[in-house]
C-alpha atoms as a PDB file:
ATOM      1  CA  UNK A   1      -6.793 -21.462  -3.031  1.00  0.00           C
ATOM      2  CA  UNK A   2      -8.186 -17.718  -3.067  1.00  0.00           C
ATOM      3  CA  UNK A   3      -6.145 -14.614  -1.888  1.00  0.00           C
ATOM      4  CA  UNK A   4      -6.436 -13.830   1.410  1.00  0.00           C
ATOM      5  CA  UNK A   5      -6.685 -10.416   3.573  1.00  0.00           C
ATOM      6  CA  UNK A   6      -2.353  -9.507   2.947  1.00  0.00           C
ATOM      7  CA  UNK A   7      -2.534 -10.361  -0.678  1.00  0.00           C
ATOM      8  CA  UNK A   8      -3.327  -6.911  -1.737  1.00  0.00           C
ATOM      9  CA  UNK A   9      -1.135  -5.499   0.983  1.00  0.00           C
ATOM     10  CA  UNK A  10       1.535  -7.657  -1.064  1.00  0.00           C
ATOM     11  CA  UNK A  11       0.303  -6.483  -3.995  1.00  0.00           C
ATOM     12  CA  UNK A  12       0.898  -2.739  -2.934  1.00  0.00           C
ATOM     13  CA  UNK A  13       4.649  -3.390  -1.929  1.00  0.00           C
ATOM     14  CA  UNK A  14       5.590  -5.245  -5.059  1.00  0.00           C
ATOM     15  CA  UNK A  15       3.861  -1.801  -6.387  1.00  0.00           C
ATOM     16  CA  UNK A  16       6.095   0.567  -4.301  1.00  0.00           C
ATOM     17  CA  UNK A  17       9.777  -1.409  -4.432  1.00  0.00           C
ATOM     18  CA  UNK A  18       8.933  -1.289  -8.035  1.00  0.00           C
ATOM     19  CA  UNK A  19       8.947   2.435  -7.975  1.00  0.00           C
ATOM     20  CA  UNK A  20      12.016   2.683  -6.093  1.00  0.00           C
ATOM     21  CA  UNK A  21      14.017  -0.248  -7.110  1.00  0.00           C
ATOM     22  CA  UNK A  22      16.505   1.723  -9.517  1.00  0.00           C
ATOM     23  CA  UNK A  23      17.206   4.607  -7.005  1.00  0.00           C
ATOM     24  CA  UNK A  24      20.810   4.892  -5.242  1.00  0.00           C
ATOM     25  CA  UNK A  25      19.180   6.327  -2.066  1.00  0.00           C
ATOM     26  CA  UNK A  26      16.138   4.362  -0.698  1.00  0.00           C
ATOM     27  CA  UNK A  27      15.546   6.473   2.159  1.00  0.00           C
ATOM     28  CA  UNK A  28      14.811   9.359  -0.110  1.00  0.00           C
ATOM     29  CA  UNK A  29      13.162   7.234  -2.970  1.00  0.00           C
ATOM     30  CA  UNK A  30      10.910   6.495   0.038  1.00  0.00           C
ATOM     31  CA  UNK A  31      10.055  10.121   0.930  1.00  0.00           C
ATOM     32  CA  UNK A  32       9.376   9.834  -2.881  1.00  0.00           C
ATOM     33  CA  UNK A  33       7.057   7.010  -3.035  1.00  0.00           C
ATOM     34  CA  UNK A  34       3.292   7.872  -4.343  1.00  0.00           C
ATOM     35  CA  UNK A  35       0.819   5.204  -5.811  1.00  0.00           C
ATOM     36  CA  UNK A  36      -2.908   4.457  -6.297  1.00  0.00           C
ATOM     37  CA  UNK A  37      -2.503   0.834  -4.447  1.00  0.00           C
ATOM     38  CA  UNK A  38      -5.038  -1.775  -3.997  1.00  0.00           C
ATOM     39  CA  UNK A  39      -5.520  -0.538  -0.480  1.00  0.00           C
ATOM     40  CA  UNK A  40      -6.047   3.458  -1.122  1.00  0.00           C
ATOM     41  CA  UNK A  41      -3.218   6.430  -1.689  1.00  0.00           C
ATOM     42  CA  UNK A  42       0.122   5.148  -0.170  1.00  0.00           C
ATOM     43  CA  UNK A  43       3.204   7.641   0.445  1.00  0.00           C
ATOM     44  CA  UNK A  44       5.315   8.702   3.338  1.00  0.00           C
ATOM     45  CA  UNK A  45       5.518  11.134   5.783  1.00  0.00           C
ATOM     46  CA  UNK A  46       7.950  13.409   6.677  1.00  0.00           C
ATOM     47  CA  UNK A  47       8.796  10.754   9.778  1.00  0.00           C
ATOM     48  CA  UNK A  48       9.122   8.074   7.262  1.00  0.00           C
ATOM     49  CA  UNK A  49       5.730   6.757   8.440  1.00  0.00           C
ATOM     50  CA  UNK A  50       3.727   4.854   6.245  1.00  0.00           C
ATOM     51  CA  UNK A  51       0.874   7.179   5.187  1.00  0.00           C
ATOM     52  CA  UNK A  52      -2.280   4.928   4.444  1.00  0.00           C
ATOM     53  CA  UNK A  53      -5.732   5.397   4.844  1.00  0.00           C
ATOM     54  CA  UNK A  54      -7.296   2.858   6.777  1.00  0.00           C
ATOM     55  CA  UNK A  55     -10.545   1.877   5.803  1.00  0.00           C
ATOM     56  CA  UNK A  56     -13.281  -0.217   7.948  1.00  0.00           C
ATOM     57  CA  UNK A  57     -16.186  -1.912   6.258  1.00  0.00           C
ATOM     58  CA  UNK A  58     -19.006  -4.493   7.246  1.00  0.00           C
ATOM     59  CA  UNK A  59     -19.100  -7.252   5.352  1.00  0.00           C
ATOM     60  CA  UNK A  60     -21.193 -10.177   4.826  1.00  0.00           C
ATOM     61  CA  UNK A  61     -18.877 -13.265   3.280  1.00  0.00           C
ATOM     62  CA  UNK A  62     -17.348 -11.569   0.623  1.00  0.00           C
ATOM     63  CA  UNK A  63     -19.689  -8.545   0.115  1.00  0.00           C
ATOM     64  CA  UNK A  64     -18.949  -5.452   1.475  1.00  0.00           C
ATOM     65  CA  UNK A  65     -22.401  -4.521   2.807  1.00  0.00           C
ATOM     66  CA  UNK A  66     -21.135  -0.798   4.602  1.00  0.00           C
END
């Protein structure tokens, strides 16, 4: 069985609770949060939005072709 589309969105979460799982106060370990994730730069915005780049490709089976 191969990975799928929300593996590396997985992959990226694992990345970030890691970063924040010793801090008393999520909300501002949150506001803290900056990695290089599978998916691109992901931190948050002053609204506690997720701030992600999203990224649209053309592909061609498993070859990104655009």
């Amino acid at each position: 069985m191969e990975p799928d589309v929300l593996a590396a969105y997985g992959y990226d979460l694992v990345m970030m609770l890691n970063q924040i799982k010793d801090k008393e106060d999520v909300k501002t370990a949150l506001y803290e949060v900056n990695i290089e994730g599978i998916n691109g730069n992901i931190s948050f915005n002053e609204y506690g939005e997720i701030d992600m780049p999203l990224v649209v490709v053309e592909a061609e089976g498993r070859t990104i072709v655009n």
